[in-house]
C-alpha atoms as a PDB file:
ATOM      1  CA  UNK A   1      13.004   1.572  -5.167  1.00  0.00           C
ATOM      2  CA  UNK A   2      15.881  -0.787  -3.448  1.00  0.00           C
ATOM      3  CA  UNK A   3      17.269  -0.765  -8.000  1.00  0.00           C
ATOM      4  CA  UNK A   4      17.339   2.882  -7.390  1.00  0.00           C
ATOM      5  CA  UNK A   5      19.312   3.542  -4.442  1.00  0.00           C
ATOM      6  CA  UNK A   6      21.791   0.823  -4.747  1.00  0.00           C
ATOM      7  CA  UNK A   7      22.783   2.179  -8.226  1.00  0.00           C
ATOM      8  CA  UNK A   8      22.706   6.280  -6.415  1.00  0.00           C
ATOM      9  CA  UNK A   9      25.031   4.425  -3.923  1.00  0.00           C
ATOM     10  CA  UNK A  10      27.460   3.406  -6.325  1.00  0.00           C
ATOM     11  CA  UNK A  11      27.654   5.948  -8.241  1.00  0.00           C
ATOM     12  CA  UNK A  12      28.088   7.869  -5.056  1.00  0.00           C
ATOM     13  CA  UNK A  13      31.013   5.620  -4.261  1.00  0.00           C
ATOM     14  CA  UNK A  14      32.418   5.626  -7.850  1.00  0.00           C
ATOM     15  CA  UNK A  15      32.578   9.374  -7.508  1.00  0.00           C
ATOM     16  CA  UNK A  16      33.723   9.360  -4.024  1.00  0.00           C
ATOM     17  CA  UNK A  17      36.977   7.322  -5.631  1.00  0.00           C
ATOM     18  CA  UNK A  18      37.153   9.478  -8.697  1.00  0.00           C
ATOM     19  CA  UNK A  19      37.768  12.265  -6.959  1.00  0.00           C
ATOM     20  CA  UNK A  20      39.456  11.097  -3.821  1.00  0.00           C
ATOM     21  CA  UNK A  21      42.102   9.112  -6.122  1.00  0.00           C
ATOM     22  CA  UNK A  22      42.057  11.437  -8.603  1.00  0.00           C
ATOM     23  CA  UNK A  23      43.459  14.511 -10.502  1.00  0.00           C
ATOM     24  CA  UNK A  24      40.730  16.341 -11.093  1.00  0.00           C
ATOM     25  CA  UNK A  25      42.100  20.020 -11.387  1.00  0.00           C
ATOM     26  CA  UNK A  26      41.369  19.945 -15.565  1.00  0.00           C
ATOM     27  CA  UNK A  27      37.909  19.895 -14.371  1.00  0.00           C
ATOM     28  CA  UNK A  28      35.822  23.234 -14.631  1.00  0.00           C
ATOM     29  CA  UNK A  29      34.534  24.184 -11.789  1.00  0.00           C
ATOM     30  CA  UNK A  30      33.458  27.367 -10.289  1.00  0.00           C
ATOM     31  CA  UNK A  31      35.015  30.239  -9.048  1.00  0.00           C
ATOM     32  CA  UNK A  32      37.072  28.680  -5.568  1.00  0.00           C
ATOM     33  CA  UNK A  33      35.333  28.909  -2.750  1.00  0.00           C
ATOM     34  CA  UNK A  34      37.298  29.406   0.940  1.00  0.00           C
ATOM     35  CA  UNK A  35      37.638  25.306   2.229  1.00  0.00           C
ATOM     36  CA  UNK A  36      35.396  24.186  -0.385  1.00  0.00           C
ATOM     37  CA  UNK A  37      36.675  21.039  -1.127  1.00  0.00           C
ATOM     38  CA  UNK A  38      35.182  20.141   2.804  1.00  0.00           C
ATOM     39  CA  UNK A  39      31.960  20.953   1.501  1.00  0.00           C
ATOM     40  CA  UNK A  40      32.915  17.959  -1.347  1.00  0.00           C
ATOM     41  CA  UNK A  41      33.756  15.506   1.450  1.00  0.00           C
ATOM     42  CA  UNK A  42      30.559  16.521   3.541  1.00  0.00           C
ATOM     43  CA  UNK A  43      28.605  15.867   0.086  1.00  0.00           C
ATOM     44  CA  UNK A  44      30.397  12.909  -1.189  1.00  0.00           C
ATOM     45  CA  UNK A  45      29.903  10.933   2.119  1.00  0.00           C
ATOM     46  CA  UNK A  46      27.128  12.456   3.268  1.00  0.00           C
ATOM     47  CA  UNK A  47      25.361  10.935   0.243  1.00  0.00           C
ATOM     48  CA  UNK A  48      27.249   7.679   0.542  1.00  0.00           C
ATOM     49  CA  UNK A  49      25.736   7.404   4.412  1.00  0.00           C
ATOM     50  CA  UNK A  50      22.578   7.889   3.195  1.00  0.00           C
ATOM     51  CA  UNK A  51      21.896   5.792   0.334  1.00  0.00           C
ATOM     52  CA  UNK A  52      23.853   3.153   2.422  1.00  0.00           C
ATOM     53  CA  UNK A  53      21.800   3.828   5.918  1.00  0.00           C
ATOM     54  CA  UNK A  54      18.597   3.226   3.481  1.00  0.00           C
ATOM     55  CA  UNK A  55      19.674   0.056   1.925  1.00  0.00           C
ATOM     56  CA  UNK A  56      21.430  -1.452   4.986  1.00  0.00           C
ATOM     57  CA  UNK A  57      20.148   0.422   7.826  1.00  0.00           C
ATOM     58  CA  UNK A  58      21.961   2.539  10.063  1.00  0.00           C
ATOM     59  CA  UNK A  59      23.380   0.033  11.968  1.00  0.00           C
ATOM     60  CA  UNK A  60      26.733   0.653  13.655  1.00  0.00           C
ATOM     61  CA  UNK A  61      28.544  -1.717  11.106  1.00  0.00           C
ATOM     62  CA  UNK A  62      27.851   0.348   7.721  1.00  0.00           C
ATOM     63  CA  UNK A  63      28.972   3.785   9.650  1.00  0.00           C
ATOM     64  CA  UNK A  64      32.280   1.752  10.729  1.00  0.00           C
ATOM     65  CA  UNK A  65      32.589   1.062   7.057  1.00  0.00           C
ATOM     66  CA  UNK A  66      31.979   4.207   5.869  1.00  0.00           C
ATOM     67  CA  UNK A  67      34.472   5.803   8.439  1.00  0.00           C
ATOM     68  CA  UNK A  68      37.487   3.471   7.526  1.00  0.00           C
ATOM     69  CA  UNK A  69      37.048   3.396   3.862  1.00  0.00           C
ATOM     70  CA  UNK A  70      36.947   7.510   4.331  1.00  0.00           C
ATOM     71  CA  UNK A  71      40.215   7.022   6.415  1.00  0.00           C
ATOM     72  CA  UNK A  72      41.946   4.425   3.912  1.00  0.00           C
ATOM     73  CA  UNK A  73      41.162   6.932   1.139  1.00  0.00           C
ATOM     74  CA  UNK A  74      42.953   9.215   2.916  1.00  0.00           C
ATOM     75  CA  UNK A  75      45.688   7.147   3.893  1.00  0.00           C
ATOM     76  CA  UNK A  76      46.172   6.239   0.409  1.00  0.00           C
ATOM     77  CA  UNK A  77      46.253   9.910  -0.651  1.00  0.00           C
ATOM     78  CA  UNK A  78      49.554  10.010   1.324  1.00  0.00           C
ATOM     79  CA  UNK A  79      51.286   8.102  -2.183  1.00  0.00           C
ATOM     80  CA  UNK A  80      49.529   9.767  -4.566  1.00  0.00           C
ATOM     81  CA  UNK A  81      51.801  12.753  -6.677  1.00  0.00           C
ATOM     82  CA  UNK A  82      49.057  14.404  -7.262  1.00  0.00           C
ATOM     83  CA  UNK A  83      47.190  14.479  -3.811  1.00  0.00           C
ATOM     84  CA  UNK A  84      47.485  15.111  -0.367  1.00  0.00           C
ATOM     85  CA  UNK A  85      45.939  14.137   2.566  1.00  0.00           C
ATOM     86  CA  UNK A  86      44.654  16.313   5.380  1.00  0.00           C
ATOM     87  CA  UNK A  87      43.382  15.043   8.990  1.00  0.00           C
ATOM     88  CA  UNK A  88      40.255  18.252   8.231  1.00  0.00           C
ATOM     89  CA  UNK A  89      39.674  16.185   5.242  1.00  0.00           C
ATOM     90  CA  UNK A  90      38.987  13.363   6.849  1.00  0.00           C
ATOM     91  CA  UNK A  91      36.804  15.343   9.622  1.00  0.00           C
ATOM     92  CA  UNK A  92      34.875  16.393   6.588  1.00  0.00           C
ATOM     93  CA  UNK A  93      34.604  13.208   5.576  1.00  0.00           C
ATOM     94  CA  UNK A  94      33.462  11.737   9.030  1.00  0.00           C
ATOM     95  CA  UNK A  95      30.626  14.698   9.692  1.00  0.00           C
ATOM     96  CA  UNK A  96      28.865  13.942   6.057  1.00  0.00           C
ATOM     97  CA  UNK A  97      28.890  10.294   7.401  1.00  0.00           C
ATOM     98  CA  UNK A  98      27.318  11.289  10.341  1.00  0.00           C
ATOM     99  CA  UNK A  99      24.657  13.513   8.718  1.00  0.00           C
ATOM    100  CA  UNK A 100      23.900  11.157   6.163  1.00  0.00           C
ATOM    101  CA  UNK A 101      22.647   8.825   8.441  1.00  0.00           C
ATOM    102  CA  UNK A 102      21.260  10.843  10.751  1.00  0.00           C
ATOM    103  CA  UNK A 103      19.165  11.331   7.737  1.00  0.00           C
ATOM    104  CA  UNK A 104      18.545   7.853   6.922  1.00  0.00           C
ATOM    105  CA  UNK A 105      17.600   7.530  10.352  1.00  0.00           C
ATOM    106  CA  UNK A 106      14.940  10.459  10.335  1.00  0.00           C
ATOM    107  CA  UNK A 107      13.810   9.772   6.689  1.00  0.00           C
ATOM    108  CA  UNK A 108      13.459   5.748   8.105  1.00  0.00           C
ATOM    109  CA  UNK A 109      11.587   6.900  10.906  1.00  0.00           C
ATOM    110  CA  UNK A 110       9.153   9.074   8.710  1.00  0.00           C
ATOM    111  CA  UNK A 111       8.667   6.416   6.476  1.00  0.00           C
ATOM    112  CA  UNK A 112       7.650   4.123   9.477  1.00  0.00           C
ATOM    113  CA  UNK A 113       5.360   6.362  10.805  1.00  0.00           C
ATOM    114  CA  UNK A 114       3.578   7.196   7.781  1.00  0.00           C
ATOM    115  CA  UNK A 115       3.273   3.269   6.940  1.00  0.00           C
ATOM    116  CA  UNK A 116       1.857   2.581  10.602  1.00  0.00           C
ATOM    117  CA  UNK A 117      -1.054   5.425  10.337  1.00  0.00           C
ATOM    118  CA  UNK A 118      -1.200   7.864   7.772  1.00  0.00           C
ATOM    119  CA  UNK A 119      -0.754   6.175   4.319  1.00  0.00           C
ATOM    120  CA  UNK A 120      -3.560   4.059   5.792  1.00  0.00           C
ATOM    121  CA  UNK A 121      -6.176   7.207   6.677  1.00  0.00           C
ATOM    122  CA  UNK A 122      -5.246   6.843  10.075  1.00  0.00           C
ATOM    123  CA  UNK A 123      -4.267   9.731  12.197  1.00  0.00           C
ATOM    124  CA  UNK A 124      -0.472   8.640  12.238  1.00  0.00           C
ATOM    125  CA  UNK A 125      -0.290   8.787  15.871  1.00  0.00           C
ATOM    126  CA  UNK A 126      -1.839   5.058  16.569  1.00  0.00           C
ATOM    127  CA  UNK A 127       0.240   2.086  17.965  1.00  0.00           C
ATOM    128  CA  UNK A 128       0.847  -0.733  16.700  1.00  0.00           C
ATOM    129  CA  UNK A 129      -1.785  -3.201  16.925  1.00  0.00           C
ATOM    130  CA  UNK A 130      -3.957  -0.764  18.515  1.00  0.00           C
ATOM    131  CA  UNK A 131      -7.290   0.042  16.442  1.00  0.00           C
ATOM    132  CA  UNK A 132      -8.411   3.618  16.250  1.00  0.00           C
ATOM    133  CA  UNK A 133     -11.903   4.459  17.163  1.00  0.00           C
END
């Protein structure tokens, strides 16, 4: 399982740098939607959080991480020809960090609670170290 998400989080992060570095407008794509490249950031790092919260937890560290490396891409976009940077981008980029691990949080906490009483024919609501009847 830990194989698995460490290669969906850097493939998230290789794509993440394709198309943050990028010209990716010989790509087809649908039919433009209004702001849709937000919904790419929200994706992109929304993803990225989540694999990331997973593997590392969702400590405050990996979420600093996350947030400069979505700022430095950013930044770097200011030199590149063929991109340009935007502070809503970077908003974008912030909320899917925020929602992805607000979903490794929930999907850690699930996990936890089926492990401490369901997967074990319990009734999911014991304590731990306290014996059901």
């Amino acid at each position: 399982m830990v194989g698995c998400l460490a290669l969906l989080f850097f493939s998230a992060a290789a794509l993440v740098a394709w198309f943050g570095f990028f010209d990716n407008y010989q790509l087809p794509v649908p039919p433009r939607v209004a702001d849709g490249d937000k919904v790419g950031h929200v994706a992109g790092f929304g993803l990225l959080a989540l694999t990331a919260g997973l593997l590392f937890g969702t400590g405050r560290r990996a979420a600093v991480l996350l947030s400069v490396a979505a700022a430095a891409l950013e930044g770097v976009q200011l030199f590149l020809p063929t991109r340009q940077a935007s502070v809503t981008d970077l908003l974008a980029s912030l909320a899917g960090i925020g929602l992805g691990f607000a979903g490794a949080f929930a999907l850690s906490a699930l996990a936890g609670w089926v492990g401490n009483g369901m997967a074990r024919g319990g009734d999911g609501g014991s304590r731990r170290g306290e014996e059901l009847p």
